[in-house]
C-alpha atoms as a PDB file:
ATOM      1  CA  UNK A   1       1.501  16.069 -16.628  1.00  0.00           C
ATOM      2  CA  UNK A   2       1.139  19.248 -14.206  1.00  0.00           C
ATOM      3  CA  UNK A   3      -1.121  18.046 -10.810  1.00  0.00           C
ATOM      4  CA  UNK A   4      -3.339  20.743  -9.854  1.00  0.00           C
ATOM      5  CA  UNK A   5      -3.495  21.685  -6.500  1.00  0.00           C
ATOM      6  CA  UNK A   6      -7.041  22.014  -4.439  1.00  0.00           C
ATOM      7  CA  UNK A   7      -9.145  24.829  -6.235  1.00  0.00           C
ATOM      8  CA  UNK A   8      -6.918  25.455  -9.023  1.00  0.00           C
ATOM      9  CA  UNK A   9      -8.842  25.727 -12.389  1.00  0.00           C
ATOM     10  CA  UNK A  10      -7.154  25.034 -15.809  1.00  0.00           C
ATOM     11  CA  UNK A  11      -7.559  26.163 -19.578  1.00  0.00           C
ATOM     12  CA  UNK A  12      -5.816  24.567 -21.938  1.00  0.00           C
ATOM     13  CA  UNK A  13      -5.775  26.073 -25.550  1.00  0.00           C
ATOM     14  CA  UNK A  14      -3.487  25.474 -28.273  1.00  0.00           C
ATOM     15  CA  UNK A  15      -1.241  28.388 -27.001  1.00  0.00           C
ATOM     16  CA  UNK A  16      -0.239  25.996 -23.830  1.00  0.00           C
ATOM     17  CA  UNK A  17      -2.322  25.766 -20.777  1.00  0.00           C
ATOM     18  CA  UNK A  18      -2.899  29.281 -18.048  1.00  0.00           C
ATOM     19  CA  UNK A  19      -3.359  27.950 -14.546  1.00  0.00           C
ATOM     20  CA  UNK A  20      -5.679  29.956 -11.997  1.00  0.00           C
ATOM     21  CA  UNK A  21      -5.586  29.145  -8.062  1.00  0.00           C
ATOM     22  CA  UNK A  22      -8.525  29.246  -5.644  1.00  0.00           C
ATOM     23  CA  UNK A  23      -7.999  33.018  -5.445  1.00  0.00           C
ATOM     24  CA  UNK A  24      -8.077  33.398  -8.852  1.00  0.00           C
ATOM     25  CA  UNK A  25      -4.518  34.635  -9.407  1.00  0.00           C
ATOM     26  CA  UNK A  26      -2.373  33.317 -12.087  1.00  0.00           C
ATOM     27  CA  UNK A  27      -0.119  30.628 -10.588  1.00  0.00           C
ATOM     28  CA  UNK A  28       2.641  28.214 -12.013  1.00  0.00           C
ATOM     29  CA  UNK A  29       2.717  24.248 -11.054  1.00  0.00           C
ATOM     30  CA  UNK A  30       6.021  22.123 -11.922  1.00  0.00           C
ATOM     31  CA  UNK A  31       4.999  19.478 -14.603  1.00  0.00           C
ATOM     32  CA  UNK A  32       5.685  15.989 -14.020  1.00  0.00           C
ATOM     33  CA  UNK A  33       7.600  13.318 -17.075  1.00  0.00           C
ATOM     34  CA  UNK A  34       5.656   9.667 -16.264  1.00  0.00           C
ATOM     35  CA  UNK A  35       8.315   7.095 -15.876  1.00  0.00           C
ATOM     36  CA  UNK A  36       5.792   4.581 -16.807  1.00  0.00           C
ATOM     37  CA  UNK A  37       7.196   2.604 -19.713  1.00  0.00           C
ATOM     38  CA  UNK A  38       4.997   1.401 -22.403  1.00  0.00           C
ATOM     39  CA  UNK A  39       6.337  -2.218 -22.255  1.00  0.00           C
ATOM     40  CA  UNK A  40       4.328  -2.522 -18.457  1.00  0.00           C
ATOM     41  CA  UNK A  41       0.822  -1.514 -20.464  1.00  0.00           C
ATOM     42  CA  UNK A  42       1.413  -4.094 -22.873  1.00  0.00           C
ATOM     43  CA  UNK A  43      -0.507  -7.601 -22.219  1.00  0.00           C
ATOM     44  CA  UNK A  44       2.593  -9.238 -23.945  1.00  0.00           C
ATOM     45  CA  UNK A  45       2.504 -13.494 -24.173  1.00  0.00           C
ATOM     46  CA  UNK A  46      -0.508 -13.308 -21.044  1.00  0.00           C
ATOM     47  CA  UNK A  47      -4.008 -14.344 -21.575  1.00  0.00           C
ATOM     48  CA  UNK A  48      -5.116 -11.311 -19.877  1.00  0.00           C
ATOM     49  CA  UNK A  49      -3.691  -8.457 -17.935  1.00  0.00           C
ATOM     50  CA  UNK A  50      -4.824  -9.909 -14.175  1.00  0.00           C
ATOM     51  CA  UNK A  51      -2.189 -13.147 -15.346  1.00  0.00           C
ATOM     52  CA  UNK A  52       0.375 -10.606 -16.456  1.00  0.00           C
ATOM     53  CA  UNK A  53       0.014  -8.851 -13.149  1.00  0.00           C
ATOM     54  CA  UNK A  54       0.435 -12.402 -10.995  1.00  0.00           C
ATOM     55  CA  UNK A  55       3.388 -13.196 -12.829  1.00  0.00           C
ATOM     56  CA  UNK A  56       5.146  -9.224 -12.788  1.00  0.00           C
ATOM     57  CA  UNK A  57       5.216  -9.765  -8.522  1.00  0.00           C
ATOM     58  CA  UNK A  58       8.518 -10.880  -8.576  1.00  0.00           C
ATOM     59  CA  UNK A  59       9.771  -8.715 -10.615  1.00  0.00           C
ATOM     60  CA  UNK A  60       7.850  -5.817  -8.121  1.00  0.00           C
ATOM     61  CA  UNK A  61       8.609  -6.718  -5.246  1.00  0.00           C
ATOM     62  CA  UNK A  62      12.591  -6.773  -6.111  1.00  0.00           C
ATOM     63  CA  UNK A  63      12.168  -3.349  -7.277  1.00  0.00           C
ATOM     64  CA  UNK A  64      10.440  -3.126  -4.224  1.00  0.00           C
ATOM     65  CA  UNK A  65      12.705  -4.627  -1.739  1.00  0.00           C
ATOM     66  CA  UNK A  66      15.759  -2.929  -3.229  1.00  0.00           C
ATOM     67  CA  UNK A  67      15.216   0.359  -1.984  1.00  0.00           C
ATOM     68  CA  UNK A  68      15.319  -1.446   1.391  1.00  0.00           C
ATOM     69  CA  UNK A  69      18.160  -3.220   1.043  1.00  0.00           C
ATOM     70  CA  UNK A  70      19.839  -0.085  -0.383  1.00  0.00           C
ATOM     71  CA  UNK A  71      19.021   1.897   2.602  1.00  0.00           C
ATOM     72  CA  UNK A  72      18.619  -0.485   5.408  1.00  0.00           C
ATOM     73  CA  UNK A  73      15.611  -0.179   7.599  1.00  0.00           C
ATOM     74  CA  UNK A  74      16.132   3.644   7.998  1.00  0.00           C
ATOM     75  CA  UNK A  75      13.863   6.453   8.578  1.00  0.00           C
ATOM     76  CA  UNK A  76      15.573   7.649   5.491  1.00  0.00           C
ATOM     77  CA  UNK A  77      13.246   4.885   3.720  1.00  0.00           C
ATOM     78  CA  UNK A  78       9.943   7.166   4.414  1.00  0.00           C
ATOM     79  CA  UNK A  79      11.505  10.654   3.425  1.00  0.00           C
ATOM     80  CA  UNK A  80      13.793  13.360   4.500  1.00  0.00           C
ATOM     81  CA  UNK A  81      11.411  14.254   7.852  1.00  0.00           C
ATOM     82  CA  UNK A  82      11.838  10.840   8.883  1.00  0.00           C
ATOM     83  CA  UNK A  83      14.629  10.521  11.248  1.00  0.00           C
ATOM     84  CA  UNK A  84      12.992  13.890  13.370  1.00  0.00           C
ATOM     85  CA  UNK A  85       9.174  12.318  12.931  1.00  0.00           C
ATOM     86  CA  UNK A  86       9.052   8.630  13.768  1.00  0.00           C
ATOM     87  CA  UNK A  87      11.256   8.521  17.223  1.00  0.00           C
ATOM     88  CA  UNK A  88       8.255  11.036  18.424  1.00  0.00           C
ATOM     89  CA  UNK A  89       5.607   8.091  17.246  1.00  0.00           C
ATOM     90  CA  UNK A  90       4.026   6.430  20.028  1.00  0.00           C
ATOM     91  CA  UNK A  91       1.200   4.509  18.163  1.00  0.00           C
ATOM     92  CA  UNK A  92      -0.257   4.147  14.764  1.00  0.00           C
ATOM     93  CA  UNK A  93      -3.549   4.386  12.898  1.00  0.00           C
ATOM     94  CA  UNK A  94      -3.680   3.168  10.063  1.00  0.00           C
ATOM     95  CA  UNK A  95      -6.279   4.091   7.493  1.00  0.00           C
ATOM     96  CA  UNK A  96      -7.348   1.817   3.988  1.00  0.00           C
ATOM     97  CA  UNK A  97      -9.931   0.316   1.896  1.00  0.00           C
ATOM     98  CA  UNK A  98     -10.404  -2.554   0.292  1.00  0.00           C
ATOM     99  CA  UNK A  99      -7.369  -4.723  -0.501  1.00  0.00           C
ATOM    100  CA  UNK A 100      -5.220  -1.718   1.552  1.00  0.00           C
ATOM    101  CA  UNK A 101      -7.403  -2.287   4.472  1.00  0.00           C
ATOM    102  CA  UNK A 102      -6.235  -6.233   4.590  1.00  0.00           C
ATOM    103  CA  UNK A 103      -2.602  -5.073   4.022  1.00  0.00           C
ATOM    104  CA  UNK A 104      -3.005  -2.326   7.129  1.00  0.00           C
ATOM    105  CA  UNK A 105      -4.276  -5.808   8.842  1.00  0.00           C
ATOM    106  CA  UNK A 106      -1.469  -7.748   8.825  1.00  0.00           C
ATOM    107  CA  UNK A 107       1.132  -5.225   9.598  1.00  0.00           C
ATOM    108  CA  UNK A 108      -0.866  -4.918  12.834  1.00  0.00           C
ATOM    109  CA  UNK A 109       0.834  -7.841  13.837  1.00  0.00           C
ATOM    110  CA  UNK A 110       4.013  -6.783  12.695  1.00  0.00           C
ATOM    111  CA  UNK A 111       4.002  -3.731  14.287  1.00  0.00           C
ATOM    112  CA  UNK A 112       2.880  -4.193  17.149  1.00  0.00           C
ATOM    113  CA  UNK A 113       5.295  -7.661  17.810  1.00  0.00           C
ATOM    114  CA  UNK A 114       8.640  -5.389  16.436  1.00  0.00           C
ATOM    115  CA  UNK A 115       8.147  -1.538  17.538  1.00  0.00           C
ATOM    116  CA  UNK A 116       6.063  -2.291  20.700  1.00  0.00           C
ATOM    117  CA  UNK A 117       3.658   0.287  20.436  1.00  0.00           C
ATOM    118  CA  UNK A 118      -0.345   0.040  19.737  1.00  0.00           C
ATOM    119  CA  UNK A 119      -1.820  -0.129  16.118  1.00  0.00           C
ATOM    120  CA  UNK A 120      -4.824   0.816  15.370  1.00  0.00           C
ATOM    121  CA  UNK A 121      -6.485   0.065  12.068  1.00  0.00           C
ATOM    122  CA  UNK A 122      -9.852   1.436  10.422  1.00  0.00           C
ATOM    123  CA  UNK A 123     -11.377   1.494   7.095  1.00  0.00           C
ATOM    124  CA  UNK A 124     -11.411   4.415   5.352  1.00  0.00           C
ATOM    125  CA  UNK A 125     -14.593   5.079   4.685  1.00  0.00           C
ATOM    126  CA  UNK A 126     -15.738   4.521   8.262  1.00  0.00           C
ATOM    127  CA  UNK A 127     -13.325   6.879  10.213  1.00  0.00           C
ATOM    128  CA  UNK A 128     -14.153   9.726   8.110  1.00  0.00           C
ATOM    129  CA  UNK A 129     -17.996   9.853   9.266  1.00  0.00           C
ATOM    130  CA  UNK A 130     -17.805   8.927  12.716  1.00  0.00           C
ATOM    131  CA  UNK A 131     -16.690  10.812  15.816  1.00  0.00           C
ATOM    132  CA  UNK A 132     -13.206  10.037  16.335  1.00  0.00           C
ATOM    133  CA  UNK A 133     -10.445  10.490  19.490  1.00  0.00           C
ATOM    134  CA  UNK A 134      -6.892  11.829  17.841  1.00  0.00           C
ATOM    135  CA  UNK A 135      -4.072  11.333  19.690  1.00  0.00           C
ATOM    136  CA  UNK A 136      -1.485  13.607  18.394  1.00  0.00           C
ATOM    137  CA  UNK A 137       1.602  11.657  18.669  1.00  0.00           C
ATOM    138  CA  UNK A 138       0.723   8.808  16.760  1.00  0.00           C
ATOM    139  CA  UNK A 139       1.483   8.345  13.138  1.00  0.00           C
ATOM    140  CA  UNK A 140      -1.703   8.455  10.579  1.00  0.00           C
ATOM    141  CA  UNK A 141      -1.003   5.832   7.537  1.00  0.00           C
ATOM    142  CA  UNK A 142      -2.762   6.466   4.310  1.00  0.00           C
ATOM    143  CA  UNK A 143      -2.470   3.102   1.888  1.00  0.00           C
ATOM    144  CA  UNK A 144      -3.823   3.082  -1.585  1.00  0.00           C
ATOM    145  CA  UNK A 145      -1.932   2.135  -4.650  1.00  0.00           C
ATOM    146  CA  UNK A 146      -3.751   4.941  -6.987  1.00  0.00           C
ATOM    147  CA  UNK A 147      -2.624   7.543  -3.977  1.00  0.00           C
ATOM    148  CA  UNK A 148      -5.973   9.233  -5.121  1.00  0.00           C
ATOM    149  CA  UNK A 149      -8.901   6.876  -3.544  1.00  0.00           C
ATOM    150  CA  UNK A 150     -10.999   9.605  -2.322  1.00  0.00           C
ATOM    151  CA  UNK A 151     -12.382   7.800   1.001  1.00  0.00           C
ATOM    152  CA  UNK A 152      -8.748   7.636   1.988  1.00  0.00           C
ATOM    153  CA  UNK A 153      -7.562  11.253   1.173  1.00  0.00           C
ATOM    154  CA  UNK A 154     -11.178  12.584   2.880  1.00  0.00           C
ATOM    155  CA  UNK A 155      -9.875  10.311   5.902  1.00  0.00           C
ATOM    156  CA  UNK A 156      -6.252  11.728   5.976  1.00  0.00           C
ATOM    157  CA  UNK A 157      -7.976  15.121   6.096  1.00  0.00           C
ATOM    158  CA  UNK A 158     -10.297  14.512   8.683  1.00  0.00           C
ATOM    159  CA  UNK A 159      -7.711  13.239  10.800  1.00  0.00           C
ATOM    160  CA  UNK A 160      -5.370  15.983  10.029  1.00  0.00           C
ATOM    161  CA  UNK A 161      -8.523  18.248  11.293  1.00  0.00           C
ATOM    162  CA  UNK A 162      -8.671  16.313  14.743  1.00  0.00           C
ATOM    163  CA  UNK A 163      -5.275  16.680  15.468  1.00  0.00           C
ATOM    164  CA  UNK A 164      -2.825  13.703  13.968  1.00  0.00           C
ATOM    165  CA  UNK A 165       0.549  15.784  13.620  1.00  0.00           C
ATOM    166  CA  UNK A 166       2.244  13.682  10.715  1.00  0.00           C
ATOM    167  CA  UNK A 167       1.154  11.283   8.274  1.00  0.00           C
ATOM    168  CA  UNK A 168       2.579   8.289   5.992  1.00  0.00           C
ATOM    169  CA  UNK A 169       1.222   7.697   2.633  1.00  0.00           C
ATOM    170  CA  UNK A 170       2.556   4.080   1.022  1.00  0.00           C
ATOM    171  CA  UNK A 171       1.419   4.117  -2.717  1.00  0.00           C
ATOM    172  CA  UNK A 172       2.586   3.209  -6.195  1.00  0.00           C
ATOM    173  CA  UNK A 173       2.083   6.223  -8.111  1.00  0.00           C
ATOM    174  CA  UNK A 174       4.229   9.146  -7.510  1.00  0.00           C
ATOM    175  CA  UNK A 175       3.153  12.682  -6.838  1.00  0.00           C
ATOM    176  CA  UNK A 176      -0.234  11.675  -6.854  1.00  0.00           C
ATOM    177  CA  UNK A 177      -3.024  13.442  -4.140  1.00  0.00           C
ATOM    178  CA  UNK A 178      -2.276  11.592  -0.826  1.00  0.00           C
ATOM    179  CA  UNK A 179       1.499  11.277  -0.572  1.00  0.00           C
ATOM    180  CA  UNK A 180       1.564  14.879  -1.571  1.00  0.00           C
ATOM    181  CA  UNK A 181      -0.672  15.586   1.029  1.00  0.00           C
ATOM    182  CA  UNK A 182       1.874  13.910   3.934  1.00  0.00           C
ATOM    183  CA  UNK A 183       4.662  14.580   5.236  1.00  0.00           C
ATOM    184  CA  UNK A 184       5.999  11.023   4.685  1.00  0.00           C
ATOM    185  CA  UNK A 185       6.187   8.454   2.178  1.00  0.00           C
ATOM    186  CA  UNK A 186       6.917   5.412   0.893  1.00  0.00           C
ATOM    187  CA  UNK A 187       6.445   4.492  -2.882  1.00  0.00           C
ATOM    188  CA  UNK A 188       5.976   1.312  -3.625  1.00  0.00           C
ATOM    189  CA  UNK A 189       7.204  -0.067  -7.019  1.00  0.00           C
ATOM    190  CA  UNK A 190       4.415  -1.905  -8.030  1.00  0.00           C
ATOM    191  CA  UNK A 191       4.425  -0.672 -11.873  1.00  0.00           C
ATOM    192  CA  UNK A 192       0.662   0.588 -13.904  1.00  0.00           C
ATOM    193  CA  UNK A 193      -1.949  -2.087 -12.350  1.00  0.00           C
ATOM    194  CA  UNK A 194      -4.881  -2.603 -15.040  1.00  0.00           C
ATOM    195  CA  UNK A 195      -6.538  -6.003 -14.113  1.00  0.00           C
ATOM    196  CA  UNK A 196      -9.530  -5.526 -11.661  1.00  0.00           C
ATOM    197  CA  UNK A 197      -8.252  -6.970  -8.997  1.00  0.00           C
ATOM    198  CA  UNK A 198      -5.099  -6.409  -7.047  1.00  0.00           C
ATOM    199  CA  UNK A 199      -2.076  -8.570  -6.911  1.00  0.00           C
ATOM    200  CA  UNK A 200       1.291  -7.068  -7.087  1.00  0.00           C
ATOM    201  CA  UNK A 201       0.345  -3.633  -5.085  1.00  0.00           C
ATOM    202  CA  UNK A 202      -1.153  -5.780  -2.281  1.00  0.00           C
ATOM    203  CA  UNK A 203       2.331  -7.644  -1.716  1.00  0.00           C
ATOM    204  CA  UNK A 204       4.155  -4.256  -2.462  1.00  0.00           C
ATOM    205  CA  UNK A 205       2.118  -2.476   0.288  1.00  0.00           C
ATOM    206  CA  UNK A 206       3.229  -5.987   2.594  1.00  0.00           C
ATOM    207  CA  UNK A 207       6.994  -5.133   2.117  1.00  0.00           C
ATOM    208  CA  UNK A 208       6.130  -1.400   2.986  1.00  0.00           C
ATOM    209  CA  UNK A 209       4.476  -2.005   6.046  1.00  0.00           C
ATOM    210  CA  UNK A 210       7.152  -4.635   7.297  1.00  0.00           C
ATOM    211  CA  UNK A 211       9.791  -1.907   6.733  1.00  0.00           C
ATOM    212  CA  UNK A 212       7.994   0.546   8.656  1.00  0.00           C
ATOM    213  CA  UNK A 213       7.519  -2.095  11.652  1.00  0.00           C
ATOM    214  CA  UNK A 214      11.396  -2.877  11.425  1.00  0.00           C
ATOM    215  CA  UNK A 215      12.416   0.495  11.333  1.00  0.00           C
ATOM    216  CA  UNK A 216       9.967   1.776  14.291  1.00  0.00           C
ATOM    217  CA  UNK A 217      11.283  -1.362  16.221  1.00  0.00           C
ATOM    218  CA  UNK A 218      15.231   0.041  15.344  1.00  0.00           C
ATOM    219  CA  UNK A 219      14.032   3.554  16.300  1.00  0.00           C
ATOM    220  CA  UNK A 220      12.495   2.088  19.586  1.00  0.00           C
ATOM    221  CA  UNK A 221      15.871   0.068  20.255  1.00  0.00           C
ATOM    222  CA  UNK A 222      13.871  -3.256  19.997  1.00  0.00           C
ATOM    223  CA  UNK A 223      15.401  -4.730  16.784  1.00  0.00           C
ATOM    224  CA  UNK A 224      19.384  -5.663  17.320  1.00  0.00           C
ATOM    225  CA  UNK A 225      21.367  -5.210  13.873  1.00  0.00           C
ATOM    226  CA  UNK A 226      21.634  -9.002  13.989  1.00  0.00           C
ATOM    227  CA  UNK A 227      17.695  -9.319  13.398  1.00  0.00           C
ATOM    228  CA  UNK A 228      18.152  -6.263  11.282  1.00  0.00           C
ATOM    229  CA  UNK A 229      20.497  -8.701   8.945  1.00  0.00           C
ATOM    230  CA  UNK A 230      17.952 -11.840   9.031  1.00  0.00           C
ATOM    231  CA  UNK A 231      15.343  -9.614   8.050  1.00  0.00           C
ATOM    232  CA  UNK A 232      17.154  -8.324   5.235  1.00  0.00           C
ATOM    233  CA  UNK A 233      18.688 -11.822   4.026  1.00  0.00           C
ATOM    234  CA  UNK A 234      14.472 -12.884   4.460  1.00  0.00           C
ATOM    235  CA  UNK A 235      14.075 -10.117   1.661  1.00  0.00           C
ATOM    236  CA  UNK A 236      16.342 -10.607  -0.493  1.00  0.00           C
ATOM    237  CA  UNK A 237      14.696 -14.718  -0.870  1.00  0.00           C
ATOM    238  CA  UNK A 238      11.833 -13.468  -1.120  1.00  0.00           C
ATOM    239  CA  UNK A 239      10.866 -12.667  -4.686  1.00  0.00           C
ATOM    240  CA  UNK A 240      12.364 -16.480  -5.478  1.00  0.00           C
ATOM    241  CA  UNK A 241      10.118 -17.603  -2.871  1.00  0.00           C
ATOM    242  CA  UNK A 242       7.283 -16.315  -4.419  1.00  0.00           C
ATOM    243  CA  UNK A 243       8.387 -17.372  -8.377  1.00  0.00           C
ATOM    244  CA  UNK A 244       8.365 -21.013  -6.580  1.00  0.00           C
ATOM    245  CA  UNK A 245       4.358 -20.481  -5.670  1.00  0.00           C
ATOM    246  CA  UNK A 246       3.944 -18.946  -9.165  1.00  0.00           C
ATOM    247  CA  UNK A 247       5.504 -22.064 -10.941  1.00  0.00           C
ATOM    248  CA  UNK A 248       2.087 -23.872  -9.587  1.00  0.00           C
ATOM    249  CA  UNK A 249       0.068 -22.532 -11.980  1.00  0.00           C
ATOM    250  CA  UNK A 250      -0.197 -25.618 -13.770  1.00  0.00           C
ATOM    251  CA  UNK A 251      -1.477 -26.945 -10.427  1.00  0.00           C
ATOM    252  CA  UNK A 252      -3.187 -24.513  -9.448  1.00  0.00           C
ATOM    253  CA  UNK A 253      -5.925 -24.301 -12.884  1.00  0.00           C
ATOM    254  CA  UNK A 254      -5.997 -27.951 -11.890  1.00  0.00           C
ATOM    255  CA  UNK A 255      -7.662 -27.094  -8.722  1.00  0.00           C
ATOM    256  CA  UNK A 256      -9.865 -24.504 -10.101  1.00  0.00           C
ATOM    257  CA  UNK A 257     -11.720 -26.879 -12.441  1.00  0.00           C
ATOM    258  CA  UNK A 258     -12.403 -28.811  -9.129  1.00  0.00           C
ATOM    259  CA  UNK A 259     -13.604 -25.863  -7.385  1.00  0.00           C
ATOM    260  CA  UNK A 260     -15.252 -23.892 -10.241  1.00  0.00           C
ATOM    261  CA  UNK A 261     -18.797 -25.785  -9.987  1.00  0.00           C
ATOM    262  CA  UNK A 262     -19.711 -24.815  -5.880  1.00  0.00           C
ATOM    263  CA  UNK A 263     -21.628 -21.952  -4.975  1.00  0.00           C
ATOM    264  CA  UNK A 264     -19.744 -21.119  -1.943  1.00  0.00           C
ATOM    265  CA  UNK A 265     -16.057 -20.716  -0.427  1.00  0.00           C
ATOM    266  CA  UNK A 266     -14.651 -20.401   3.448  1.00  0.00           C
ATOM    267  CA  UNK A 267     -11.236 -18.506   4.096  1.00  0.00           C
ATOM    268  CA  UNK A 268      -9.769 -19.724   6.961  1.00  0.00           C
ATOM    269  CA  UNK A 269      -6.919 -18.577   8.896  1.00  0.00           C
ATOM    270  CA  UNK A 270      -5.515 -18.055  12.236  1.00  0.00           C
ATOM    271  CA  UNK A 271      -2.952 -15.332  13.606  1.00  0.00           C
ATOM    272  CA  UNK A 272      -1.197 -13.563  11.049  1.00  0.00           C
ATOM    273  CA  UNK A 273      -2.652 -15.888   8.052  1.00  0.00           C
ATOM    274  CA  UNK A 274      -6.533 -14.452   9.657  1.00  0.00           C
ATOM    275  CA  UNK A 275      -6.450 -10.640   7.134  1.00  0.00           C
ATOM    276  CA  UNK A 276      -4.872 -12.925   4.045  1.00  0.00           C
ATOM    277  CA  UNK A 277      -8.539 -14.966   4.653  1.00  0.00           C
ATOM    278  CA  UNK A 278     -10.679 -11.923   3.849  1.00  0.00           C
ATOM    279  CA  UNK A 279      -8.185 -11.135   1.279  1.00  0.00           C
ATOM    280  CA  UNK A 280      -8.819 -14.388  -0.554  1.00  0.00           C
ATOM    281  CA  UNK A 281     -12.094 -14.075  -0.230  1.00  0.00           C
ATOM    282  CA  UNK A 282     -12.770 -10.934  -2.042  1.00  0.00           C
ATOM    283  CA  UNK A 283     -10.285 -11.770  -5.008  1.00  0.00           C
ATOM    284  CA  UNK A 284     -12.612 -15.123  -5.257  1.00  0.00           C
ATOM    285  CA  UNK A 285     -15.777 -12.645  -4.760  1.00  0.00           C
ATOM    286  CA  UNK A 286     -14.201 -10.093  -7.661  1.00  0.00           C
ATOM    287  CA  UNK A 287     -13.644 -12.321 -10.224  1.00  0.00           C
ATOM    288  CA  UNK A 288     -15.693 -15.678 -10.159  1.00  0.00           C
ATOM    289  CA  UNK A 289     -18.905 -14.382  -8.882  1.00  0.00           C
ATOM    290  CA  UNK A 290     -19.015 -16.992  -6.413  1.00  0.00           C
ATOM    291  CA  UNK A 291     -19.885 -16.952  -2.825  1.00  0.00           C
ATOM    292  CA  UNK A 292     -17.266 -16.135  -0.103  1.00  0.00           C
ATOM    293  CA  UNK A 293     -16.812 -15.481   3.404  1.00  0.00           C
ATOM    294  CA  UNK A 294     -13.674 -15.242   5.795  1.00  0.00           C
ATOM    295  CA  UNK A 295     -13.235 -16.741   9.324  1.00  0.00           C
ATOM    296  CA  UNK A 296     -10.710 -16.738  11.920  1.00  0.00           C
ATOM    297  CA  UNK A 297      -9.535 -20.449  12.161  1.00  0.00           C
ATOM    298  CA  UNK A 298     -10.252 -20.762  15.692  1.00  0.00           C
END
């Protein structure tokens, strides 16, 4: 595939395919070999692909975690710019929709316990038509696992306008429109996602976001290389963890029949647990049609 770049215009004939840029000279773009393999768009023994997707999170976040565990929590993680960008960071904005915008949620927590510094987090959609304050020195984070949701990109612009020196993009899909419009990034390795609503990106963006808090703390001389290590060990349980909750399914359908006949559903949770409420509530929303709201606990 060759990614065309804002204003470029492409004709493809049987010849090939002549690329013109926004000043309508002739211009070459690098083209791009998908490493997508043809086994991950394949339903395979799964009812349907939103199943297959539940069941491949173990298998992504490993892939995930083990570019973490190869690296440590390092700036090297987020790119070559890294180590000279994030000890300048003195807050963070972070900037989703959807299922991204409940991820950016919960490392709010994370980020602000570990590094110490504020995080602010917006929707997407909302930041990019309001009048907003930039303050230069903190870090703008893009999430979206397509890397081409176009609230999110229009957002990353608009802050880039106001003044936000340097930007993070976490996504799944390499070379796409936002991380190549950053000067950081952090791919998660979540595999082609076809069901309709997200399961394995969301946890992939999770691991993402509690690198970046880890590795701001380390940066910020909060995190010892003792916690460093726990951390670490805490990843490399973790896709077993979550195989254990995925071994409930049995259970779980159980439950379902129970639940399938009300009209409506409350997401509770307090703390941390609060953004996984809303979360729940809009997979229940998405797919059964049925009534749901989210409340903090309290």
């Amino acid at each position: 595939m060759i990614f065309l770049e804002e204003g470029d215009v492409g004709l493809l004939t049987r010849e090939g395919v002549t690329l013109i840029d926004k000043n309508d000279q002739p211009i070459e773009r690098p083209v791009h070999v998908s490493d997508v393999s043809l086994a991950s768009l394949e339903l395979g023994p799964y009812n349907h692909f939103m199943q297959k997707e539940i069941h491949e999170q173990p298998k992504a976040l490993s892939d995930t975690i083990d570019a973490v565990l190869e690296a440590g929590f390092s700036a090297n993680l987020f790119g070559p710019r890294a180590a000279e960008l994030l000890p300048q960071v003195e807050g963070v904005k972070i900037l989703a929709c959807g299922t991204s915008y409940y991820a950016a949620l919960t490392a709010k927590y994370w980020i602000e316990a570990l590094a110490g510094i504020c995080c602010d987090v917006e929707i997407a959609s909302e930041y990019r038509y309001r009048e907003a304050y930039a303050h230069p020195q903190h870090l703008v984070v893009t999430i979206s696992q397509s890397g081409e949701t176009l609230d999110t990109m229009e957002a990353l612009k608009y802050a880039k306008h106001l003044g936000h020196r340097s930007a993070l993009s976490i996504c799944n899909v390499r070379e796409s429109a936002i991380p190549r419009a950053s000067e950081l990034v952090f791919y998660t390795r979540a595999g082609a996602e076809i069901g309709v609503a997200s399961t394995k990106a969301f946890t992939t963006q999770l691991i993402a976001l509690f690198a970046l808090a880890v590795t701001l703390g380390k940066v910020r001389g909060r995190i010892s290389a003792e916690q460093e290590a726990v951390y670490l060990d805490n990843f490399r349980c973790l896709p077993g963890s979550v195989q254990h909750a995925l071994n409930l399914e049995p259970q779980i359908k159980a439950w379902a029949d129970k639940f399938a006949a009300k009209d409506n559903a409350l997401f509770l949770g307090r703390g941390l647990h609060y953004p996984i409420a809303p979360e729940g509530a809009l997979k229940l929303k998405e797919i059964s049609y049925i009534h749901a709201e989210a409340y903090p606990a309290s």
